[in-house]
N, C-alpha and C. Protein backbone atom coordinates (compact mmCIF):
# COMPACT_ATOMS: atom_id res chain seq x y z
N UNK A 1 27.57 -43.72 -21.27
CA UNK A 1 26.39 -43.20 -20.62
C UNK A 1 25.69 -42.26 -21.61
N UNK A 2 24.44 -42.61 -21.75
CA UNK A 2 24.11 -41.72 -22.73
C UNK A 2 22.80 -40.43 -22.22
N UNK A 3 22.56 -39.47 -23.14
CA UNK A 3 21.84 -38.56 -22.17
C UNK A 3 20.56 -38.63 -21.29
N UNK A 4 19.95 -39.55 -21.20
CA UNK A 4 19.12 -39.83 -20.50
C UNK A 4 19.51 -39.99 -19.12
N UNK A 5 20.10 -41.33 -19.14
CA UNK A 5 20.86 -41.52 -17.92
C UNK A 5 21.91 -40.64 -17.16
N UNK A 6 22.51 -39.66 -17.95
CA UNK A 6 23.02 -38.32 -17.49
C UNK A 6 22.01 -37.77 -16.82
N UNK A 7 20.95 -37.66 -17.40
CA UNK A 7 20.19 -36.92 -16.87
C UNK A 7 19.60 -36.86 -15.30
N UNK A 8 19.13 -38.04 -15.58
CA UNK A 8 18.67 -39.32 -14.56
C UNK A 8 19.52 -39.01 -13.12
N UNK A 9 20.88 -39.14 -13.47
CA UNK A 9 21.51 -39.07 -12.58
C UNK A 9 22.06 -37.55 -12.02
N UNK A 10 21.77 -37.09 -12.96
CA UNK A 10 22.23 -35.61 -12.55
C UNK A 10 20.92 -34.98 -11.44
N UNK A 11 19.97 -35.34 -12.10
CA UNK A 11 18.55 -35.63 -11.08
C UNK A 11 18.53 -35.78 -9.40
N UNK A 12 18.99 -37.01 -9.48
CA UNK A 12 19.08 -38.12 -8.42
C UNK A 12 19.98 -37.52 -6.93
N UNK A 13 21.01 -36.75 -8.14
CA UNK A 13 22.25 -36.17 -7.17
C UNK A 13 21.81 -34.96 -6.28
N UNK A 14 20.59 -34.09 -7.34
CA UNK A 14 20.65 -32.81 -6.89
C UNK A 14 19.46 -33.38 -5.98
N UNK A 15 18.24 -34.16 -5.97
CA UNK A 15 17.38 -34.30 -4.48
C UNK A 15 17.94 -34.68 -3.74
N UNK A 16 18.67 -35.22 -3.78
CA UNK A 16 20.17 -35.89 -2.49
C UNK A 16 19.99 -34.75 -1.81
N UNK A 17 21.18 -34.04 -2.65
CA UNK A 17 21.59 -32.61 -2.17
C UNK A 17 21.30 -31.80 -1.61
N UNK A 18 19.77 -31.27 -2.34
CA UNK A 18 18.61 -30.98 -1.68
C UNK A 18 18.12 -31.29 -0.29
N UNK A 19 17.63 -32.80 -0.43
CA UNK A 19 17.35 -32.94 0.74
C UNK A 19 17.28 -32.78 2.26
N UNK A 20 19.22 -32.97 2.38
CA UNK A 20 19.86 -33.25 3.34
C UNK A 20 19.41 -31.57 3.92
N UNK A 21 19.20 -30.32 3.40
CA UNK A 21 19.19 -28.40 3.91
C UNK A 21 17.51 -28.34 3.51
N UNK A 22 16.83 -29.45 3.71
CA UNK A 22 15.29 -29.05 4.36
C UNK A 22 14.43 -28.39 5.24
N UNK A 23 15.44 -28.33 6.24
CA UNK A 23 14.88 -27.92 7.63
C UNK A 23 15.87 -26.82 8.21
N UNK A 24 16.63 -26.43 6.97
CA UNK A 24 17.35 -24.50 7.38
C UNK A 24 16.70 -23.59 7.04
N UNK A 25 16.69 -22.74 8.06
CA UNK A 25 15.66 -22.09 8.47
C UNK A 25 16.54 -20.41 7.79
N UNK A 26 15.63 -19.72 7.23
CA UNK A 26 16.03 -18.41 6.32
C UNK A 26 17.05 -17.56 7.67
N UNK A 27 16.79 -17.20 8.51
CA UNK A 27 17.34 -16.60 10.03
C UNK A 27 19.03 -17.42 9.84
N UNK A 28 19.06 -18.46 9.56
CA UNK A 28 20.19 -19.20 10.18
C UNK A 28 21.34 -19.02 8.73
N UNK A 29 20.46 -18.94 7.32
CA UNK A 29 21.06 -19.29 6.47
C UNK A 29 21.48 -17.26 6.29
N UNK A 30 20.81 -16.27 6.56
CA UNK A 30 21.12 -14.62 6.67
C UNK A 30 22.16 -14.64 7.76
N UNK A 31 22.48 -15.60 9.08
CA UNK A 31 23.20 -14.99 9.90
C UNK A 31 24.49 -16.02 9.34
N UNK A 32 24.42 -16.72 8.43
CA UNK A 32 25.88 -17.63 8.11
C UNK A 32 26.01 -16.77 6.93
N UNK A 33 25.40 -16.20 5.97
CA UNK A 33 25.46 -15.08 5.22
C UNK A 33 26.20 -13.85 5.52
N UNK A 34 25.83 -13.02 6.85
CA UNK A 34 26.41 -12.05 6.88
C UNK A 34 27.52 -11.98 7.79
N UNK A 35 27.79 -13.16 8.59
CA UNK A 35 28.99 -13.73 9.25
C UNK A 35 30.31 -13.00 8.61
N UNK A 36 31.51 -13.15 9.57
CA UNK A 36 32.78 -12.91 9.03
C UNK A 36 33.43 -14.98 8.96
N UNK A 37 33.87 -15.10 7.57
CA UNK A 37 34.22 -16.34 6.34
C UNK A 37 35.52 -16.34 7.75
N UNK A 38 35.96 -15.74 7.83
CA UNK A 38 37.28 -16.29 8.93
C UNK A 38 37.08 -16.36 10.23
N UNK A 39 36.44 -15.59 11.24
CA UNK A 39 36.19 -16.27 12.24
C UNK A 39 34.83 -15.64 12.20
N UNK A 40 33.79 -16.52 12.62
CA UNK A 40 32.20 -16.04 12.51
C UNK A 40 31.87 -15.85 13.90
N UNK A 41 32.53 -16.27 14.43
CA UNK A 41 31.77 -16.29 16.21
C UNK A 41 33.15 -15.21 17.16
N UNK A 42 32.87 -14.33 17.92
CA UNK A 42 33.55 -13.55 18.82
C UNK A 42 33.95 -14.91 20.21
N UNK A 43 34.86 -14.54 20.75
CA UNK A 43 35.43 -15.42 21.67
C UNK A 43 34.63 -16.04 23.37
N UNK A 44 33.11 -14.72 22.54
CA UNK A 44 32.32 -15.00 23.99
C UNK A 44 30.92 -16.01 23.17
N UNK A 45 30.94 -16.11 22.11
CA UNK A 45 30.19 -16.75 21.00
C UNK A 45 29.38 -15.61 20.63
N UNK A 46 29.23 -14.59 20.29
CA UNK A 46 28.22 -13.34 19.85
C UNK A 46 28.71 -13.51 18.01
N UNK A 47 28.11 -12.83 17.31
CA UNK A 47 28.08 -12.85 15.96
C UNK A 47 29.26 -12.02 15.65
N UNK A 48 30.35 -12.20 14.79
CA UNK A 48 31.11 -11.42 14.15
C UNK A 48 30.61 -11.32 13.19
N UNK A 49 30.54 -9.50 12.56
CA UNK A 49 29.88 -9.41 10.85
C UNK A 49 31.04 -8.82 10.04
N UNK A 50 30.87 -9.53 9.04
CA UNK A 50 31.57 -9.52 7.82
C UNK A 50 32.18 -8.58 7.84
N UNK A 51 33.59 -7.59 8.21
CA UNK A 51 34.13 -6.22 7.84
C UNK A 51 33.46 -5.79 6.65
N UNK A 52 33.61 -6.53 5.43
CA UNK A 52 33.51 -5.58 4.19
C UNK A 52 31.64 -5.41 4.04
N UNK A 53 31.14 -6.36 4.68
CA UNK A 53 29.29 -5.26 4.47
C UNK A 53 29.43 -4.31 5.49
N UNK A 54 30.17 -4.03 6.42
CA UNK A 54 30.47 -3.07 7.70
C UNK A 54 30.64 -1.65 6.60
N UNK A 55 31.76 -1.99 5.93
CA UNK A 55 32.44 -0.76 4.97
C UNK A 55 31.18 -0.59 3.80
N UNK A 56 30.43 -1.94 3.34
CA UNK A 56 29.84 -0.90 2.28
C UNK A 56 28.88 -0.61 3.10
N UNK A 57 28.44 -0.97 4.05
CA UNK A 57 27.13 -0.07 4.99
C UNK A 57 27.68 1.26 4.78
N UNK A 58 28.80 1.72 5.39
CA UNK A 58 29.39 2.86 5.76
C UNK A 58 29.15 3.73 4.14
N UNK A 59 29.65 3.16 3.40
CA UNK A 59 29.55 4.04 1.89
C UNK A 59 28.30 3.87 1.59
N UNK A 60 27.76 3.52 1.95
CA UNK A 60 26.15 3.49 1.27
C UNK A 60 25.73 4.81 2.11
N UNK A 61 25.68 5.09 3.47
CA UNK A 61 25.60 5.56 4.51
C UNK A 61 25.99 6.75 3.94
N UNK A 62 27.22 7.34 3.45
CA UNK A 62 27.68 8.49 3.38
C UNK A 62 27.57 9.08 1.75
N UNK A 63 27.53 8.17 1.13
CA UNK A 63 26.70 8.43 -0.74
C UNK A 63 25.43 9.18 -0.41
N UNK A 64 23.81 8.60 0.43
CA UNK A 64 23.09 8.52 0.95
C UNK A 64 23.09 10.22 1.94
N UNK A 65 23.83 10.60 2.83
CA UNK A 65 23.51 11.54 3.39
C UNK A 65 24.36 12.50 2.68
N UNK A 66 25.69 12.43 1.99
CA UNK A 66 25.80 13.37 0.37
C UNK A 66 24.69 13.90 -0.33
N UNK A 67 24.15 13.03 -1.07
CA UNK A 67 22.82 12.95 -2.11
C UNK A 67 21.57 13.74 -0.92
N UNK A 68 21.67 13.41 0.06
CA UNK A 68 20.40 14.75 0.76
C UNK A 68 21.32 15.86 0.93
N UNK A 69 22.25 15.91 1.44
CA UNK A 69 22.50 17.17 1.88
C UNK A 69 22.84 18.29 0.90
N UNK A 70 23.33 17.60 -0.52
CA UNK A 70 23.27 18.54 -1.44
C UNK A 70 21.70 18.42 -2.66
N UNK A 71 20.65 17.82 -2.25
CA UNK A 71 19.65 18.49 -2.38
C UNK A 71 18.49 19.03 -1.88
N UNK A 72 18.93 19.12 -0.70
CA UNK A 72 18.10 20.07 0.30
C UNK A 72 18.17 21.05 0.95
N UNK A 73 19.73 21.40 0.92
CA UNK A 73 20.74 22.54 1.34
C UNK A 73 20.46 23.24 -0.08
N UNK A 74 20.12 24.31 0.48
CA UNK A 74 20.13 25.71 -1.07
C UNK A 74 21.76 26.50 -0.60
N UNK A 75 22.56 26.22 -1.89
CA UNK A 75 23.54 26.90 -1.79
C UNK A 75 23.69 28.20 -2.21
C-alpha cells in the first residue's frame, strides 16, 4: 500500500467515524463529560458527577477564598 492510498483510506475511515456523532448535541456530550466513568446514573436515574471535579471544585473553591481573604483582610 503505498502513501496515497494510506491516505485515502485513512480519510475514508475518519468521515465514517465522523459521521455516525452528527447529531450529538454539546448538552449531552458536557453531561457524559462530567458524569461519574463508573456508575453515571443514581438508582432513581438523576446525574451522578464525577467525585474528582467535586474535589477539584472544592480546591479551587478554597485556593480562591484563601487568595481574597488574605488580600483584603489588613493584618
Amino acid at each position: 500500500m503505498n502513501d496515497k492510498e494510506q491516505i485515502t483510506a485513512v480519510v475514508v475511515r475518519l468521515r465514517n467515524f465522523h459521521a455516525v456523532d452528527q447529531q450529538e448535541r454539546i448538552g449531552k456530550a458536557l453531561l457524559h463529560w462530567i458524569g461519574d466513568p463508573l456508575r453515571p446514573k443514581t438508582d432513581k436515574g438523576n446525574l451522578r458527577i464525577n467525585p474528582i471535579l467535586v474535589l477539584l471544585a472544592a480546591m479551587a473553591l478554597l485556593a480562591g477564598g484563601t487568595f481574597l481573604f488574605f488580600s483584603l483582610v489588613q493584618l
